[in-house]
Protein backbone atom coordinates (compact mmCIF):
# COMPACT_ATOMS: atom_id res chain seq x y z
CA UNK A 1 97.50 103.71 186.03
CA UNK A 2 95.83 101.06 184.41
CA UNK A 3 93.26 100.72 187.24
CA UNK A 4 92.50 104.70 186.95
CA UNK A 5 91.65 104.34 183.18
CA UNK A 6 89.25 101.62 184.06
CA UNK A 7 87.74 104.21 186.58
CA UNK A 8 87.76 106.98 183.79
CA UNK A 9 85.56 104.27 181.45
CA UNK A 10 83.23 103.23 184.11
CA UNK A 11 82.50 106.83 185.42
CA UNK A 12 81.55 108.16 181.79
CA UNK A 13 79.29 105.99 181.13
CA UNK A 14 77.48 107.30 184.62
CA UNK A 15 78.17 110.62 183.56
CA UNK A 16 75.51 113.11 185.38
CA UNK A 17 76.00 115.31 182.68
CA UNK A 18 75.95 113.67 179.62
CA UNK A 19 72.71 111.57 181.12
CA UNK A 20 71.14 114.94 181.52
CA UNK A 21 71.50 115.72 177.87
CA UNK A 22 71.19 112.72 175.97
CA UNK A 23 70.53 112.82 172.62
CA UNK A 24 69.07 116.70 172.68
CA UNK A 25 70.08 119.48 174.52
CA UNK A 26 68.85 119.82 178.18
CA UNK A 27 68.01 123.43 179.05
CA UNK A 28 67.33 124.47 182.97
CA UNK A 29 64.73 126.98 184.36
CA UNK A 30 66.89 129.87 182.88
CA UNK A 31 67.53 128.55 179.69
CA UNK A 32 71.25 127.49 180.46
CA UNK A 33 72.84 124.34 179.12
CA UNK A 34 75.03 121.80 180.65
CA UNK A 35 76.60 122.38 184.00
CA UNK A 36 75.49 125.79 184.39
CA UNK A 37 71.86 124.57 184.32
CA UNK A 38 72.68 121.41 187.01
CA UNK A 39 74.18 124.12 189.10
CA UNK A 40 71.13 126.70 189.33
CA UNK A 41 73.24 129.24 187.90
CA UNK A 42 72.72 132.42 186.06
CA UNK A 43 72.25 132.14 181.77
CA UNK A 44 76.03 132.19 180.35
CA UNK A 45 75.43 132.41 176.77
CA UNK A 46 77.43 130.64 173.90
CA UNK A 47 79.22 133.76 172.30
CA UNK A 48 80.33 134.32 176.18
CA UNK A 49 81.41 131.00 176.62
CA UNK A 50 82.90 130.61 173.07
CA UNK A 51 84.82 134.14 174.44
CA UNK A 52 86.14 133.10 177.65
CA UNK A 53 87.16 129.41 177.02
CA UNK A 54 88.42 130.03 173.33
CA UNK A 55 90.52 126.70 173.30
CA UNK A 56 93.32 127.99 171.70
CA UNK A 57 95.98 127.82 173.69
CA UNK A 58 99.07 125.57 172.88
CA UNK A 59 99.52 122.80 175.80
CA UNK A 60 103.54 124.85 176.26
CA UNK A 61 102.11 127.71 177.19
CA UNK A 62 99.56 125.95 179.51
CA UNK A 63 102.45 124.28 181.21
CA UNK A 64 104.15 127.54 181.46
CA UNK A 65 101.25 129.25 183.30
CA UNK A 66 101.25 126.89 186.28
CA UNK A 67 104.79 127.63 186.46
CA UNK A 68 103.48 131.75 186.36
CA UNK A 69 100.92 130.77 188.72
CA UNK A 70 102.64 127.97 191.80
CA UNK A 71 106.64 129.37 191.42
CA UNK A 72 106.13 132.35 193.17
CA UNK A 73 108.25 133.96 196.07
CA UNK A 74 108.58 130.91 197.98
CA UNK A 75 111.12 129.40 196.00
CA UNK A 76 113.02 132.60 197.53
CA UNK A 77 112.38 130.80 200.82
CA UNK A 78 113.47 127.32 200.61
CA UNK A 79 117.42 127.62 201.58
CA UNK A 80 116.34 128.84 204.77
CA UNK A 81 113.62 125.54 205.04
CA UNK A 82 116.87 123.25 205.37
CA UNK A 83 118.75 125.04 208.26
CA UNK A 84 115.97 123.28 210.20
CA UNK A 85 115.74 120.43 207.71
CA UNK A 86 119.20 119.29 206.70
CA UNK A 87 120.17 118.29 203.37
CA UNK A 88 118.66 114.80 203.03
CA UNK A 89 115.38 115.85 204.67
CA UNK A 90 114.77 119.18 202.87
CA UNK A 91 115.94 117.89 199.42
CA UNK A 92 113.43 114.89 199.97
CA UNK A 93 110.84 117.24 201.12
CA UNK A 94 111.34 119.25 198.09
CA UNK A 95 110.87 116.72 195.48
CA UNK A 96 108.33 114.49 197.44
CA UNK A 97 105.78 117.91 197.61
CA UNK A 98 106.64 118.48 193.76
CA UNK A 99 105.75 114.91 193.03
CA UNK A 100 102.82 115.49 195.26
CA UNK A 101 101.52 118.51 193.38
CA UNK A 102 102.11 116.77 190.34
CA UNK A 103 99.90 113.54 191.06
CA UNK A 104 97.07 115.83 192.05
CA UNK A 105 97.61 117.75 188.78
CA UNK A 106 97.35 114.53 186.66
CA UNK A 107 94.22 113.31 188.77
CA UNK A 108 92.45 116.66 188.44
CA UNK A 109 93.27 116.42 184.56
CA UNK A 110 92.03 112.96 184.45
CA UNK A 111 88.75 114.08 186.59
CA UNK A 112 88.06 116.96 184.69
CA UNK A 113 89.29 115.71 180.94
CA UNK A 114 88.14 111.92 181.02
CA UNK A 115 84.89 112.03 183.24
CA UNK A 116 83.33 115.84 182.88
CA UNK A 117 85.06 117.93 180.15
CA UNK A 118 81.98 120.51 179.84
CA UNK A 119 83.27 121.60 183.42
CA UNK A 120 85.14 125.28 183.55
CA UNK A 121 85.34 125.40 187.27
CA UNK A 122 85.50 123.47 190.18
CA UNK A 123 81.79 124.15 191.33
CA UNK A 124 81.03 122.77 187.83
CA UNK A 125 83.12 119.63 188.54
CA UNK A 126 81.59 119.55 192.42
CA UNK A 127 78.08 119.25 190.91
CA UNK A 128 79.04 116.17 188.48
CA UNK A 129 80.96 114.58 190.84
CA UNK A 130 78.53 114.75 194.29
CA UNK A 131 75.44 117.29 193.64
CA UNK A 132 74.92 120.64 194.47
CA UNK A 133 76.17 120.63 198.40
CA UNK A 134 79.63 120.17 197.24
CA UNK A 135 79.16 122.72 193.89
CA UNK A 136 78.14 125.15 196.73
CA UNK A 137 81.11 124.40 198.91
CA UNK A 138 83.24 124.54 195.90
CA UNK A 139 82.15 127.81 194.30
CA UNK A 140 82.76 129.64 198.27
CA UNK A 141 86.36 128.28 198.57
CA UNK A 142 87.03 129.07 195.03
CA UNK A 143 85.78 132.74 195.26
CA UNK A 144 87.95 132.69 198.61
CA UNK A 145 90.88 131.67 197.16
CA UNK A 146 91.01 133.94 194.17
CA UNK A 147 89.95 136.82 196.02
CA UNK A 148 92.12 136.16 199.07
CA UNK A 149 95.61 136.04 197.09
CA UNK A 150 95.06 139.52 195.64
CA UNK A 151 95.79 142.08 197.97
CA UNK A 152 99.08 139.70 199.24
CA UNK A 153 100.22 139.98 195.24
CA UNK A 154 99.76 144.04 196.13
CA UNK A 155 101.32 144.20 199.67
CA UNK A 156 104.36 141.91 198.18
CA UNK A 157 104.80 143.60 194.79
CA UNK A 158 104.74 146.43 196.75
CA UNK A 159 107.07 145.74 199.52
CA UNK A 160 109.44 144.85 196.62
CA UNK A 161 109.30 148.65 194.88
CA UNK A 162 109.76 150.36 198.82
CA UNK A 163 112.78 147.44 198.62
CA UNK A 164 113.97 148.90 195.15
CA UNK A 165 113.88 152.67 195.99
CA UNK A 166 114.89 154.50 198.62
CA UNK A 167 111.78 157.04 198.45
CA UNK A 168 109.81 158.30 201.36
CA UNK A 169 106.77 156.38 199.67
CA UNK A 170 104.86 153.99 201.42
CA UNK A 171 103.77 150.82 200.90
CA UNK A 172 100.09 152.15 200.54
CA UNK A 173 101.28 154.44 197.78
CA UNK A 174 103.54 151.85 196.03
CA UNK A 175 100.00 149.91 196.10
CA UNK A 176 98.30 152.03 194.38
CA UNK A 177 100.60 152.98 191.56
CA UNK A 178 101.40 149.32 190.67
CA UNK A 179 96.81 148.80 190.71
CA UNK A 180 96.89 151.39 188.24
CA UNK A 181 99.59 150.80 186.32
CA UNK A 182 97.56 146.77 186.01
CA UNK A 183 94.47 148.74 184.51
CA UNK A 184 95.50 148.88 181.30
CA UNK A 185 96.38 145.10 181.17
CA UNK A 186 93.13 144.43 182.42
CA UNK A 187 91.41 144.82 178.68
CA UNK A 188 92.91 141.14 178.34
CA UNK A 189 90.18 138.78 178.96
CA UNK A 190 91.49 135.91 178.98
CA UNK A 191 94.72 133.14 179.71
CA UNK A 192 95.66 132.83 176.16
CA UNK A 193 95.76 136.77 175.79
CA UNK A 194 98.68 137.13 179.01
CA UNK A 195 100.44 134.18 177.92
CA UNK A 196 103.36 136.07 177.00
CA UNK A 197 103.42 137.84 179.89
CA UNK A 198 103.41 135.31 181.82
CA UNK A 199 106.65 133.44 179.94
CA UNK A 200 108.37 136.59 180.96
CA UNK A 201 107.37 136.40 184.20
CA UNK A 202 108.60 132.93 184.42
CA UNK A 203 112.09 133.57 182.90
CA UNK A 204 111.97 136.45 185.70
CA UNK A 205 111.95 134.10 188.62
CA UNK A 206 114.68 132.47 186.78
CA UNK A 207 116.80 135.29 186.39
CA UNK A 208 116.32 136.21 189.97
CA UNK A 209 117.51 133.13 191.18
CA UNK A 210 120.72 132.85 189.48
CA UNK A 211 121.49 136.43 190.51
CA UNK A 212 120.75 135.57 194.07
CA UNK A 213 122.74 132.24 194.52
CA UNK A 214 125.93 133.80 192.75
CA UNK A 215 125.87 136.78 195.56
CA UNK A 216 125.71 134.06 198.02
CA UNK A 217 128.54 132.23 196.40
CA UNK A 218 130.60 135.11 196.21
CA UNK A 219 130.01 136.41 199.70
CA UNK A 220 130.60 132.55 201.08
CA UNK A 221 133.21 133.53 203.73
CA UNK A 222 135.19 129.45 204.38
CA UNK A 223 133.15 126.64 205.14
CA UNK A 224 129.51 127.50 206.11
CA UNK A 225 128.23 125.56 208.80
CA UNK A 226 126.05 122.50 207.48
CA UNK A 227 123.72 119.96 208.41
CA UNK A 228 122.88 116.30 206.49
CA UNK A 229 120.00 115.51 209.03
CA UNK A 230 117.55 117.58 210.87
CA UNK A 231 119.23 119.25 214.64
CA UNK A 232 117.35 118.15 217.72
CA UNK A 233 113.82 120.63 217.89
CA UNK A 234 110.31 120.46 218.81
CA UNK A 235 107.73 119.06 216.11
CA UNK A 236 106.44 122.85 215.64
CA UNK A 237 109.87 124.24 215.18
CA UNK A 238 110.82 121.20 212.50
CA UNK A 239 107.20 121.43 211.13
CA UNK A 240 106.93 125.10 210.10
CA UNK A 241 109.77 124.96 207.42
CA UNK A 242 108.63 121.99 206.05
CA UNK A 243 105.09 124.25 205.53
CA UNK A 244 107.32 126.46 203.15
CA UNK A 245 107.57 123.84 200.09
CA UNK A 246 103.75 123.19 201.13
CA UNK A 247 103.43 126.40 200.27
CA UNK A 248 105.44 126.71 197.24
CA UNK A 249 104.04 123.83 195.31
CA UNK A 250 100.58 126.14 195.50
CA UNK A 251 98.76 127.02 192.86
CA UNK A 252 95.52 124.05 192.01
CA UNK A 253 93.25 126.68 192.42
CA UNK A 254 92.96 127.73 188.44
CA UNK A 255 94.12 124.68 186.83
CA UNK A 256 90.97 123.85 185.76
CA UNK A 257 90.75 127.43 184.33
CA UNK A 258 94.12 126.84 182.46
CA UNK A 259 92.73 123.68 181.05
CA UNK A 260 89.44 125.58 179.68
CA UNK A 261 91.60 127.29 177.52
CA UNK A 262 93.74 124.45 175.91
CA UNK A 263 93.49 123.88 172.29
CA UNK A 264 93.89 120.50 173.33
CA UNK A 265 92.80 119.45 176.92
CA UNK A 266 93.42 115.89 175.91
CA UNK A 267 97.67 117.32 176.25
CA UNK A 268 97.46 118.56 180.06
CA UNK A 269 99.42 115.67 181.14
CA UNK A 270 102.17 117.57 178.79
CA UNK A 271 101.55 120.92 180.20
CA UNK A 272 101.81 119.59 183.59
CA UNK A 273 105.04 117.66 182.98
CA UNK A 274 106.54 120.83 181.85
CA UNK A 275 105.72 123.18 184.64
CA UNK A 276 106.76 120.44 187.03
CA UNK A 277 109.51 119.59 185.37
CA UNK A 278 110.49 122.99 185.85
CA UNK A 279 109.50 123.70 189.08
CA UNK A 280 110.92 120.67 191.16
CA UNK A 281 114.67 121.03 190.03
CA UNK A 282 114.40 125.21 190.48
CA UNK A 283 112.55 124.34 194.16
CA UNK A 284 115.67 121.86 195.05
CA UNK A 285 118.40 123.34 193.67
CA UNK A 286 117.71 126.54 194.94
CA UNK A 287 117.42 125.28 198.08
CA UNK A 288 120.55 122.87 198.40
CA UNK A 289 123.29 125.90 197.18
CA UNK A 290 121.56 128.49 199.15
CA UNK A 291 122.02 126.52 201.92
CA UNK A 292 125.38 124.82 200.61
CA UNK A 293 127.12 128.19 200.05
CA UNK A 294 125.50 130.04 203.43
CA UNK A 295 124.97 127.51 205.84
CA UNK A 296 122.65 128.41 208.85
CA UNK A 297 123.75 132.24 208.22
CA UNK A 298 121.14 132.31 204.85
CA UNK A 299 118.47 135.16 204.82
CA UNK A 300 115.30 134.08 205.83
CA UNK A 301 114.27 135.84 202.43
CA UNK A 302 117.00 135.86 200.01
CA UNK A 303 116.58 138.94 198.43
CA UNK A 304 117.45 140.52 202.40
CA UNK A 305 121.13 139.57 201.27
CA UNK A 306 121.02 142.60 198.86
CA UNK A 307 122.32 145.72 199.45
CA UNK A 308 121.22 149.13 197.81
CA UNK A 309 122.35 149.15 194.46
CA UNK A 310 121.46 148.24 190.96
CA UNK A 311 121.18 144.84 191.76
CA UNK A 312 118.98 144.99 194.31
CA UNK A 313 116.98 147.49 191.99
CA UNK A 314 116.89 144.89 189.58
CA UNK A 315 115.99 141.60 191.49
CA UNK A 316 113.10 143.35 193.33
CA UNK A 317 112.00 144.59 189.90
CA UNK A 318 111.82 141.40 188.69
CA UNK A 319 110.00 140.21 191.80
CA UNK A 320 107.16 142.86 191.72
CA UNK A 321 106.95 141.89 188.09
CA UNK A 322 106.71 137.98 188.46
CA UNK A 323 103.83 139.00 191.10
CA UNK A 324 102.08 140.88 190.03
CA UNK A 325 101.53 138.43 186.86
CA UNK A 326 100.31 135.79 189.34
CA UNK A 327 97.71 138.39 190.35
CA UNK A 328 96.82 138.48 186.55
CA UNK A 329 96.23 134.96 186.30
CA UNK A 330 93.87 134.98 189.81
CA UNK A 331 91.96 137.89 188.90
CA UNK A 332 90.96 136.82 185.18
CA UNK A 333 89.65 133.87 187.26
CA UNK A 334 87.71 135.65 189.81
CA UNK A 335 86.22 137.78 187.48
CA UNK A 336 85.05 135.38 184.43
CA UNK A 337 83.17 133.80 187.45
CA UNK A 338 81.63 136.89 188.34
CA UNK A 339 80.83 137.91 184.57
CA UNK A 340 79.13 134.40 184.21
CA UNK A 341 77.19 134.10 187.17
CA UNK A 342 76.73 137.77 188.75
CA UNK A 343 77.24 140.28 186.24
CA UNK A 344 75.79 138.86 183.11
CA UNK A 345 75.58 140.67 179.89
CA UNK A 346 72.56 140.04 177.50
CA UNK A 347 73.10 137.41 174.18
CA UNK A 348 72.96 140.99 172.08
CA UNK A 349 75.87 142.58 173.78
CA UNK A 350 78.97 144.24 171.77
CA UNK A 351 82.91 142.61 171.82
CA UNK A 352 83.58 146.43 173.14
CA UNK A 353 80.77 146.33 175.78
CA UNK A 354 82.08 143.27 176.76
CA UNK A 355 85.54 144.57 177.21
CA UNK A 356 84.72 147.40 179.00
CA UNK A 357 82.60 145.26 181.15
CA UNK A 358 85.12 142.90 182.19
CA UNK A 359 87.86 145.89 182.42
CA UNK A 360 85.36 148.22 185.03
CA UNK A 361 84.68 144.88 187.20
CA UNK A 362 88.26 144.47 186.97
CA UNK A 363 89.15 148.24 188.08
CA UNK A 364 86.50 147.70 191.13
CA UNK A 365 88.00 143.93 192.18
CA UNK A 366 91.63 145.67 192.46
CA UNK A 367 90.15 148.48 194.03
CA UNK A 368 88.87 146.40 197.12
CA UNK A 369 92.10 144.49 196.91
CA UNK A 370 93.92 147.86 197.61
């Protein structure tokens, strides 16, 4: 740790961005400041900045949106991941990832908080960090991922309401009525405004859980057949469930967005502690009972142990729900990039313009998700 901070100290004082300022403000062929201006990019104007990264949110609620954000589905998952695992290999592989995901968190924070804080985004941070090759390279995988993720939110939110009701609706329909029933959320502009949305969503997951482990408790029929160590298989067959917790620790791709919007960036290390701290015990636990109380008979996908009823009704509520949160979070992403650098308003622009903008490119993002 101690050799990191030294790092931190000797990188600011090389700073790209703060020796591109110095003592006045350095403006770029558009007029833009700071790393908008190193990148190229289009003029994003103070009240639009001051708008989108507001600063206001408390560090618990920041730790709480990475938790909305990487504890999605495939915690639902996991107790399948150790019929091929075992117990001492998938719990391992559960917290190992989650310690994993929790290093890169810190290092990100220290990157972004101790070297470059006047970096929003990761093309930002690419630019200060190597020049505009890897900004470019950045900004593409970024735009990738956020996009990418949206119309899987749909199809699985989706999935989840055909799963609730027994309706001669398809999953194409079911996709449309949950885009526009999101059009009225998407007037919120920001993290800070779907925080509490997003604590619900959490507490969702949570609820969904329980409800799932006690129906495979009570439906555990004697001893279920269990593994401590891996059975003899092929590196593809032992491989592929250990890709689930890959998968389930998810989620860097807006952290630095989160962090934006911090009252305090200087507390991510808190934020992060909390999400994780969170996340890992829900990812093993989950995983060790599921598979304690079923054995190799566990669902692939535990809400496929639910039969029609109220309960399934409500779990696959709650899923839909949780997801379609997470495409909240991706989509205020994707589309403060595209209102700084695309779709720019002038300096003289109206708070309602500027809500209505954000809520039509909204509207036309979900539309091509659909």
């Amino acid at each position: 740790m101690s050799s990191i901070g030294s790092s931190i100290s000797n990188t600011e004082a090389k700073n790209p961005l703060k020796e591109a300022k110095g003592d006045v403000e350095w403006k770029g062929e558009e007029g833009n400041t700071g790393h908008e201006a190193l990148l190229g990019l289009k003029k994003t104007t103070t009240t639009e900045r001051y708008q989108e990264h507001h600063q206001s949110q408390h560090w618990a609620f920041s730790g709480l949106l990475t938790v909305g954000m990487v504890m999605g589905t495939g915690i639902l998952a996991l107790p399948n991941a150790l019929v091929y695992l075992g117990f001492v290999l998938g719990s391992v592989t559960s917290v190992m990832f989650g310690l994993l995901a929790y290093y890169i968190g810190l290092i990100l924070g220290r990157v972004r908080n101790g070297m470059y804080p006047e970096c929003h985004s990761y093309a930002a941070l690419g630019h200060a960090v190597s020049g505009p090759r890897l900004a470019s390279y950045a900004q593409a995988i970024s735009l990738i991922a956020w996009y990418s993720v949206l119309p899987l939110y749909l199809l699985t939110a989706s999935k989840s309401m055909t799963n609730a009701f027994d309706t001669s609706l398809c999953g194409y329909t079911w996709a449309l009525i949950l885009a526009v029933s999101l059009t009225p959320v998407f007037f919120l502009r920001s993290m800070k405004s779907i925080e509490w949305f997003i604590t619900f969503s959490d507490i969702s997951v949570i609820i969904v859980v329980v409800i799932l482990l006690i129906k495979l408790a009570v439906e555990a029929k004697g001893k279920a057949d269990h593994s401590l160590w891996p059975p003899e298989e092929d590196f593809l067959t032992a491989y592929n469930p250990i890709s689930f917790f890959v998968f389930a620790y998810q989620g860097q791709q807006v952290f630095l967005e989160i962090m934006s919007e911090m009252k305090n960036n200087k507390e991510w290390p808190k934020a992060l502690t909390l999400g994780q701290s969170i996340m890992v015990p829900a990812y093993t636990v989950t995983a060790i009972l599921g598979y304690y109380f079923q054995g190799k008979n566990v669902p692939a996908f535990l809400p496929d142990a639910l039969e029609s009823g109220p309960l399934n009704i409500t779990v696959n509520l709650l899923i839909a729900y949780h997801v379609l949160c997470a495409y909240l979070i991706n989509n205020i992403a994707l589309v403060r990039f595209m209102k700084q650098h695309f779709f720019v308003l002038p300096d003289e622009a109206s708070e309602m313009r500027r809500t209505m903008h954000h809520w039509i490119l909204c509207v036309c993002v979900c539309a091509s998700a659909w």
